[in-house]
Protein backbone atom coordinates (compact mmCIF):
# COMPACT_ATOMS: atom_id res chain seq x y z
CA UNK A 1 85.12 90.17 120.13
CA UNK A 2 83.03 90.18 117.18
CA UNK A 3 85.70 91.23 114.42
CA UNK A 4 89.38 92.76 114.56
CA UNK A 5 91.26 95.47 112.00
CA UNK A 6 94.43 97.25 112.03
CA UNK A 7 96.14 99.84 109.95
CA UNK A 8 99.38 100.33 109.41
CA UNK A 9 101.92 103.61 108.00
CA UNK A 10 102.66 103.36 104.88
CA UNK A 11 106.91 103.37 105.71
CA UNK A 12 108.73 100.78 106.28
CA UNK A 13 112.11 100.84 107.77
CA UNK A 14 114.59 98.29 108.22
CA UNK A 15 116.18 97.41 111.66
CA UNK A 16 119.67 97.69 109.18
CA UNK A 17 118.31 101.74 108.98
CA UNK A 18 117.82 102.13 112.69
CA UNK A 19 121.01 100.19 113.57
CA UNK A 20 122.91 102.55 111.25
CA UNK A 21 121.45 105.73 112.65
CA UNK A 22 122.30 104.22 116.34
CA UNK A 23 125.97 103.38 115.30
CA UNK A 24 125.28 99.68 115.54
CA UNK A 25 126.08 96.97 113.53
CA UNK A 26 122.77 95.54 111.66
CA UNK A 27 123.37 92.17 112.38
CA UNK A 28 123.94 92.75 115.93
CA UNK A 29 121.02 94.84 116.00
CA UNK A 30 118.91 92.41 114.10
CA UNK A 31 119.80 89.37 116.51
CA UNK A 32 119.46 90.98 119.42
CA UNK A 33 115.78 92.22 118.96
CA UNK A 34 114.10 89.98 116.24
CA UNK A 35 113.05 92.45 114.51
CA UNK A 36 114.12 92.97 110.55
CA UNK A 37 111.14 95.77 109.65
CA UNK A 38 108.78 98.13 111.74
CA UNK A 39 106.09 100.97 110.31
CA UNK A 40 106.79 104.18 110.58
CA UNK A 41 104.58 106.86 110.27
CA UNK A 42 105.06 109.63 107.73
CA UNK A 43 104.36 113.46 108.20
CA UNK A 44 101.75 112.84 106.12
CA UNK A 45 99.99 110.32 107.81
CA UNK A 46 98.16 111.15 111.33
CA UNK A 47 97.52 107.99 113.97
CA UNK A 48 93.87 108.83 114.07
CA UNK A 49 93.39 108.06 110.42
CA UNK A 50 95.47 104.92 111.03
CA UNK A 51 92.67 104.14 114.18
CA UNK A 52 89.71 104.97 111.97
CA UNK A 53 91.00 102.80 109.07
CA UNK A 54 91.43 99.96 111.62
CA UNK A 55 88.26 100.70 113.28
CA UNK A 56 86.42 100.65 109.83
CA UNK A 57 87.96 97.64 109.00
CA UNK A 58 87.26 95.66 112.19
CA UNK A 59 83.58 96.81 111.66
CA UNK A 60 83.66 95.43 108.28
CA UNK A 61 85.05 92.21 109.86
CA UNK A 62 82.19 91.65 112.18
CA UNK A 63 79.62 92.64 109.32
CA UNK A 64 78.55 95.50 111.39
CA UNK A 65 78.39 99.39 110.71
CA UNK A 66 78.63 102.44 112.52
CA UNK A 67 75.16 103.01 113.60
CA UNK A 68 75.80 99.26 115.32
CA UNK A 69 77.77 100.97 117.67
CA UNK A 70 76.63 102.46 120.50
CA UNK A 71 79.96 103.69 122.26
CA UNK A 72 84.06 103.35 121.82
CA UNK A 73 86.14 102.82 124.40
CA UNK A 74 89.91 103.64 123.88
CA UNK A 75 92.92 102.59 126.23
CA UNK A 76 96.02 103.33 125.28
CA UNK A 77 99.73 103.69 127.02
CA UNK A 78 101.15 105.92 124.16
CA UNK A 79 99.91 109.79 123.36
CA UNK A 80 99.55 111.22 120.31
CA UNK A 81 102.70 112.39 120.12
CA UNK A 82 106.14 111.13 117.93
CA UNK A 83 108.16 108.66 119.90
């Protein structure tokens, strides 16, 4: 692995949001998974320009560029779809 990027959406929503839309207390919700904050993306956003931002940037990382590259290989357990 020569370099490494990520992207993220620009949202970010509290586990004391996602509790409340579940009907759960935030604190119980918050201890039980460890979480406090996750990204979510906006209508506006699309997940390929979040992979080409991270791609770009993990480029950048490993001082290469695009013509460096002679194929990408993807592998990925979630479609593009809203979860």
């Amino acid at each position: 692995i020569l370099g490494t990027g990520e992207a993220l959406p620009r949202r970010v929503v509290t586990t004391a949001e996602v509790a409340a839309r579940c009907g759960l207390p935030a604190d119980e919700a918050e201890q039980r998974s460890g979480v406090l904050t996750r990204h979510w993306i906006s209508p506006d956003e699309d997940p390929l320009d979040l992979g080409v931002a991270a791609a770009r940037s993990a480029l950048a990382d490993a001082g290469l560029t695009i013509a460096d590259i002679d194929c990408v290989l993807n592998a990925s357990g979630t479609p593009m779809q809203a979860i």
